[in-house]
PDB file of N, CA and C in Angstrom:
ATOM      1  N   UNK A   1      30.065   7.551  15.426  1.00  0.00           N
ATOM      2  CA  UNK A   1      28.733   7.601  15.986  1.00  0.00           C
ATOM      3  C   UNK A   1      27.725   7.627  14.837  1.00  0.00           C
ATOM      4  N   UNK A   2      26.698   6.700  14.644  1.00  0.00           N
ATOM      5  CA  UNK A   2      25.551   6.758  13.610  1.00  0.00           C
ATOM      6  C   UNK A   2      24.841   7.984  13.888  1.00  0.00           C
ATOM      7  N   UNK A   3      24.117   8.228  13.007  1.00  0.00           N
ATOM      8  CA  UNK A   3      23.167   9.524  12.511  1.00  0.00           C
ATOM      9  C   UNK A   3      22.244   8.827  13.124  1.00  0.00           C
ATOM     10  N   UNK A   4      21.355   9.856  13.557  1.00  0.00           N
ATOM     11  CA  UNK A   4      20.069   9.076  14.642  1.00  0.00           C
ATOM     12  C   UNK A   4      19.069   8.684  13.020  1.00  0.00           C
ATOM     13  N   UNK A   5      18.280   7.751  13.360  1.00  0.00           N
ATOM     14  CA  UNK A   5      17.099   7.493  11.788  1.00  0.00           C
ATOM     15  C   UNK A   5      16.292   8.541  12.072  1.00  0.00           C
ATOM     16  N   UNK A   6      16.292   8.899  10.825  1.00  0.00           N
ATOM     17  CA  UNK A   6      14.948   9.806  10.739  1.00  0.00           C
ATOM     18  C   UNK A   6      13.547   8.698  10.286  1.00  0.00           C
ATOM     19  N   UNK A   7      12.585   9.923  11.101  1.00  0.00           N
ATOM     20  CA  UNK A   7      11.159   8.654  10.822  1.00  0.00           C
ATOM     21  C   UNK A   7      10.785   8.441   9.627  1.00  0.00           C
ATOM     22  N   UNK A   8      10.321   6.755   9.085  1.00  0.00           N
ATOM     23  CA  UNK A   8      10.009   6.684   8.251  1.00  0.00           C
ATOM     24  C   UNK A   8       8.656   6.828   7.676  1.00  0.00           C
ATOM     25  N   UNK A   9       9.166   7.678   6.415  1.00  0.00           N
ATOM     26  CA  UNK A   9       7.543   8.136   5.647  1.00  0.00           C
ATOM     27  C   UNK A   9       6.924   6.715   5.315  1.00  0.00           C
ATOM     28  N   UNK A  10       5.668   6.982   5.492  1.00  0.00           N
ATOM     29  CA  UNK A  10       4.386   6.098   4.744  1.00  0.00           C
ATOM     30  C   UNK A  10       4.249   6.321   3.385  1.00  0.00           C
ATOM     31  N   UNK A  11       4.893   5.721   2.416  1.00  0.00           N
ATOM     32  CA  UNK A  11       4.595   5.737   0.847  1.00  0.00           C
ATOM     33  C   UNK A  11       3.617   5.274   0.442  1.00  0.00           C
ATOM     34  N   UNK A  12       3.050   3.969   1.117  1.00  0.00           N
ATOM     35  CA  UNK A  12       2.262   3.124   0.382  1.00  0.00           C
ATOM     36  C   UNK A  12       1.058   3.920  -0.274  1.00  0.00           C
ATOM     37  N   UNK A  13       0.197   4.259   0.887  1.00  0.00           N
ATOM     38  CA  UNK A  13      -0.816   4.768   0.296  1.00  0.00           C
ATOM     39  C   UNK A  13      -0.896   5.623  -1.037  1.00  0.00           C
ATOM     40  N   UNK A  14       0.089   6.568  -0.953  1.00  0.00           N
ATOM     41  CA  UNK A  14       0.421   6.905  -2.288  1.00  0.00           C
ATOM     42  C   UNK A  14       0.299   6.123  -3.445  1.00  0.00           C
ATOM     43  N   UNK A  15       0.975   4.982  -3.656  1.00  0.00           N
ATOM     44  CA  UNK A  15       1.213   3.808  -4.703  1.00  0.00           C
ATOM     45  C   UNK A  15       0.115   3.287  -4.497  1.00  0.00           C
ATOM     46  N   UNK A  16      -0.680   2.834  -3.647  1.00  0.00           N
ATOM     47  CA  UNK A  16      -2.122   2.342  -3.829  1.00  0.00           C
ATOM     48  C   UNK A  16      -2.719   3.173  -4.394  1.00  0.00           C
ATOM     49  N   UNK A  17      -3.181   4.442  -4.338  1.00  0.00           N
ATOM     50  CA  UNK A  17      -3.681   5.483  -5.228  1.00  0.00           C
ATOM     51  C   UNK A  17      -3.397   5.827  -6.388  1.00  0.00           C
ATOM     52  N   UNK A  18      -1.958   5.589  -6.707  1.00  0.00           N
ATOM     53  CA  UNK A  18      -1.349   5.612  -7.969  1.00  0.00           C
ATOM     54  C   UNK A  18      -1.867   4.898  -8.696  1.00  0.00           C
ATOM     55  N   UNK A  19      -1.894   3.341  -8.709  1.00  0.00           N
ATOM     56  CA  UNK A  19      -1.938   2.268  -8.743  1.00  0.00           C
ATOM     57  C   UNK A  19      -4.009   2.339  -9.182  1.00  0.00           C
ATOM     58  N   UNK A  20      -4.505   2.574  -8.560  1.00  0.00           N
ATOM     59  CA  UNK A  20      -6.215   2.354  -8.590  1.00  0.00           C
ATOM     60  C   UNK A  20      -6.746   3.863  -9.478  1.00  0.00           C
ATOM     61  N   UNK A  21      -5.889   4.829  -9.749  1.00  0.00           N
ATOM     62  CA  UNK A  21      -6.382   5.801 -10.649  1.00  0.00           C
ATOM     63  C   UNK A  21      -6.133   5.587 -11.791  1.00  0.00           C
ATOM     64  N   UNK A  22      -4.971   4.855 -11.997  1.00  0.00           N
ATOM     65  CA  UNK A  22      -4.216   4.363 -12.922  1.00  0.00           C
ATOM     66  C   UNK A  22      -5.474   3.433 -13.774  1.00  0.00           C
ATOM     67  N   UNK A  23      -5.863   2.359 -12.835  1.00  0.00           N
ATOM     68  CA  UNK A  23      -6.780   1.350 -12.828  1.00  0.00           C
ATOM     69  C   UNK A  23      -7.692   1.801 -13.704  1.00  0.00           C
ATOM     70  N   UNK A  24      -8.665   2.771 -13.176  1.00  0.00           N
ATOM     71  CA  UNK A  24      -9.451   3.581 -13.823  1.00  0.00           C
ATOM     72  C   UNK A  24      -9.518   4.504 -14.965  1.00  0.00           C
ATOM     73  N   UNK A  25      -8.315   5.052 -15.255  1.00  0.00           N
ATOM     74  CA  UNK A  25      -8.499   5.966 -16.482  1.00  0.00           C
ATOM     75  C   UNK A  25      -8.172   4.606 -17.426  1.00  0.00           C
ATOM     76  N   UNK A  26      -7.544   3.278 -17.240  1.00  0.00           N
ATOM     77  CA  UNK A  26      -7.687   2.778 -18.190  1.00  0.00           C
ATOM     78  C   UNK A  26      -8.939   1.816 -18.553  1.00  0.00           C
ATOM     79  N   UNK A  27      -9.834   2.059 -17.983  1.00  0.00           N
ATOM     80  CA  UNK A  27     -11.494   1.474 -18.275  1.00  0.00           C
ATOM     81  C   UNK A  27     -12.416   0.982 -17.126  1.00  0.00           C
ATOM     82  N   UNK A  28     -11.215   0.080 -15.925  1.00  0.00           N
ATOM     83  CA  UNK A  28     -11.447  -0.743 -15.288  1.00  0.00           C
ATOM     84  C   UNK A  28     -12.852  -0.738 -15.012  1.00  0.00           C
ATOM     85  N   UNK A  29     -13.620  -1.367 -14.365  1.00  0.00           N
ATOM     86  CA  UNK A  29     -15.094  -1.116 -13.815  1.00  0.00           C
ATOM     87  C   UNK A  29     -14.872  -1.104 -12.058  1.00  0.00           C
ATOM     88  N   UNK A  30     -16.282  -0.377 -11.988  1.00  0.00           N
ATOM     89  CA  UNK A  30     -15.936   0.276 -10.490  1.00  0.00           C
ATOM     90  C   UNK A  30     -15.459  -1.012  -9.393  1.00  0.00           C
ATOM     91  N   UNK A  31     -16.516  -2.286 -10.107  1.00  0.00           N
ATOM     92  CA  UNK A  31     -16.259  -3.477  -9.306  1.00  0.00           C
ATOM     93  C   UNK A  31     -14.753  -4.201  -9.543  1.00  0.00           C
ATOM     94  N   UNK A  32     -13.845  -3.856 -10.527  1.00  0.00           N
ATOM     95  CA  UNK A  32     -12.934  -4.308 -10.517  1.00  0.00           C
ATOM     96  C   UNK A  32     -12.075  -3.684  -9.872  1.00  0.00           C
ATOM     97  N   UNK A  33     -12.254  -2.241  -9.586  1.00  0.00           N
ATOM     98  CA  UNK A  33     -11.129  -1.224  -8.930  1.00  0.00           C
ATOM     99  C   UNK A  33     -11.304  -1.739  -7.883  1.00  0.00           C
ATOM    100  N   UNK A  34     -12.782  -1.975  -7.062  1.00  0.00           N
ATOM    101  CA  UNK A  34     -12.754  -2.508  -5.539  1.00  0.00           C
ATOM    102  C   UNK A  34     -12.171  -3.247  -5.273  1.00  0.00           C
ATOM    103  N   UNK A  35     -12.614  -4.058  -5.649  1.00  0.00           N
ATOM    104  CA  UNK A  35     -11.111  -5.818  -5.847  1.00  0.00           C
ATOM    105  C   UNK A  35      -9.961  -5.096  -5.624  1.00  0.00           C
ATOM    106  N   UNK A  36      -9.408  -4.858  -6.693  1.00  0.00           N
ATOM    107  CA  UNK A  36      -8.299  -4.708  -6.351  1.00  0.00           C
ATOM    108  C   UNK A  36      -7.820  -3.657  -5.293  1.00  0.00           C
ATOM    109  N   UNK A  37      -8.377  -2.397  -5.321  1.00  0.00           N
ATOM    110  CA  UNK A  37      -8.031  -2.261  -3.602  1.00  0.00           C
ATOM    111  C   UNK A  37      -8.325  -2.983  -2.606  1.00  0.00           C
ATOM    112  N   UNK A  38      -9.097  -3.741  -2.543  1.00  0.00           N
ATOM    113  CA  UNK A  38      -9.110  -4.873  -1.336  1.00  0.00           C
ATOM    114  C   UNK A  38      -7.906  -5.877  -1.596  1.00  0.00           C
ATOM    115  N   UNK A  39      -7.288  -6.150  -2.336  1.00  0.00           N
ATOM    116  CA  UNK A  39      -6.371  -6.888  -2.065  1.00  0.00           C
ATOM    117  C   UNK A  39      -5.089  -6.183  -2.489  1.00  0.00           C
ATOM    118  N   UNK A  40      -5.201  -4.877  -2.747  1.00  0.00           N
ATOM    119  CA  UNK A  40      -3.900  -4.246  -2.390  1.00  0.00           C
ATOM    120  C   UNK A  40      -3.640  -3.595  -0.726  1.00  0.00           C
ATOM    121  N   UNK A  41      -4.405  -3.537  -0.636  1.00  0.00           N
ATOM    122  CA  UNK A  41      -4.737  -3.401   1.320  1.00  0.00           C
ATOM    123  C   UNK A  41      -4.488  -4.781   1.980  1.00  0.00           C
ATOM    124  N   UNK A  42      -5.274  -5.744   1.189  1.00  0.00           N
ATOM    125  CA  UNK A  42      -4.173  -7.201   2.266  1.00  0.00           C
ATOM    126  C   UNK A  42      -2.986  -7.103   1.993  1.00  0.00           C
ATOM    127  N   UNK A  43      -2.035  -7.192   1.230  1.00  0.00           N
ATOM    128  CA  UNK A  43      -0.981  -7.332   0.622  1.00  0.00           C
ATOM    129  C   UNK A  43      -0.175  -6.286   1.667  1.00  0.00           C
ATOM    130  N   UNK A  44      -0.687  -4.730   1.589  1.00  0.00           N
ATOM    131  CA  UNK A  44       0.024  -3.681   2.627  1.00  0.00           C
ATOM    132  C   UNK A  44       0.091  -4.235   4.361  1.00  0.00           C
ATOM    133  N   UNK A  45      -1.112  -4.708   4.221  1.00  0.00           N
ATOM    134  CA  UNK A  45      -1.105  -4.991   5.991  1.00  0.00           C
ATOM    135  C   UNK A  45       0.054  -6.345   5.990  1.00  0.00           C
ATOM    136  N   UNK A  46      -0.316  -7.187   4.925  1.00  0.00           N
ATOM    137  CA  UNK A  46       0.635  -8.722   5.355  1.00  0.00           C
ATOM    138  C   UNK A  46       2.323  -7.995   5.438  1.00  0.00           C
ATOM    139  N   UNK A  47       2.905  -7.240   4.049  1.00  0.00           N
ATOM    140  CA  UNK A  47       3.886  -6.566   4.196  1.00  0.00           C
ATOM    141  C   UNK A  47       4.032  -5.554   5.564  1.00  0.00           C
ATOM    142  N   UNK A  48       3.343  -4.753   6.307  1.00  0.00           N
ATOM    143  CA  UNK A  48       3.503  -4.533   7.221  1.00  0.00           C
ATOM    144  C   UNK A  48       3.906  -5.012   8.506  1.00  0.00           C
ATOM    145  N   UNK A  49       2.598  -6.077   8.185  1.00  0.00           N
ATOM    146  CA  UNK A  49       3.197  -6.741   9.919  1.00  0.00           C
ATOM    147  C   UNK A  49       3.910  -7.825   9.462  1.00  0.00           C
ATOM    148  N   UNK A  50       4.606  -8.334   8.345  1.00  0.00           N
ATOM    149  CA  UNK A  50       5.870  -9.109   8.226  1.00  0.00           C
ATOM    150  C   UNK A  50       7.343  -8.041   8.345  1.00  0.00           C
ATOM    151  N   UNK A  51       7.117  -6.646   7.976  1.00  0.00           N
ATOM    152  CA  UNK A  51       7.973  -5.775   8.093  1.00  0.00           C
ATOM    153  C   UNK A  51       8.687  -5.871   9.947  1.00  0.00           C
ATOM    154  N   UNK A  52       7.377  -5.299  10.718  1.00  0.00           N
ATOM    155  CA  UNK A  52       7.414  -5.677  12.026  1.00  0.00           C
ATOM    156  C   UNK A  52       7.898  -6.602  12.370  1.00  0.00           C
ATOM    157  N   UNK A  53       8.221  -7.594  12.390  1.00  0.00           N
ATOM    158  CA  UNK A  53       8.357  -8.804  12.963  1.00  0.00           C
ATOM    159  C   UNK A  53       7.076  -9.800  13.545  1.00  0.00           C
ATOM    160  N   UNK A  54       5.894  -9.336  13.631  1.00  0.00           N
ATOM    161  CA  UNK A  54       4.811  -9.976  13.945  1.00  0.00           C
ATOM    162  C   UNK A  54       4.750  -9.330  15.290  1.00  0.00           C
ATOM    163  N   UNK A  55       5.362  -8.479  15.962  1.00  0.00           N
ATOM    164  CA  UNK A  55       4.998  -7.627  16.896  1.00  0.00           C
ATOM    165  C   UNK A  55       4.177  -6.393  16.525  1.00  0.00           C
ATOM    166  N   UNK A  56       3.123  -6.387  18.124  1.00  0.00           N
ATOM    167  CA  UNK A  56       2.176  -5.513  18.065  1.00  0.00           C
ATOM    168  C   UNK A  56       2.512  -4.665  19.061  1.00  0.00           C
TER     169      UNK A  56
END
């Protein structure tokens, strides 16, 4: 008999934060950090709902 799944944690946000502080202590400018959280947020949603199957 399988082990029931336990629910899965949300990491990402973490690593996006990691990722954009990171950004910043090494100079970035505020307009470049935005960027790139805006397209580390597309990237999470496309990986998401390709994770899904394209079901909503």
């Amino acid at each position: 008999m399988p082990a029931p799944e336990s629910p899965r944690r949300k990491t990402w946000p973490y690593a996006v934060t990691a990722v954009l502080v990171y950004a910043l202590n090494e100079g970035w400018s505020a307009a470049d950090v935005i960027k790139l959280a805006a397209v580390l947020l597309v990237l999470v949603a496309l990986v998401v709902q390709a994770g899904s199957g394209g079901e909503q």
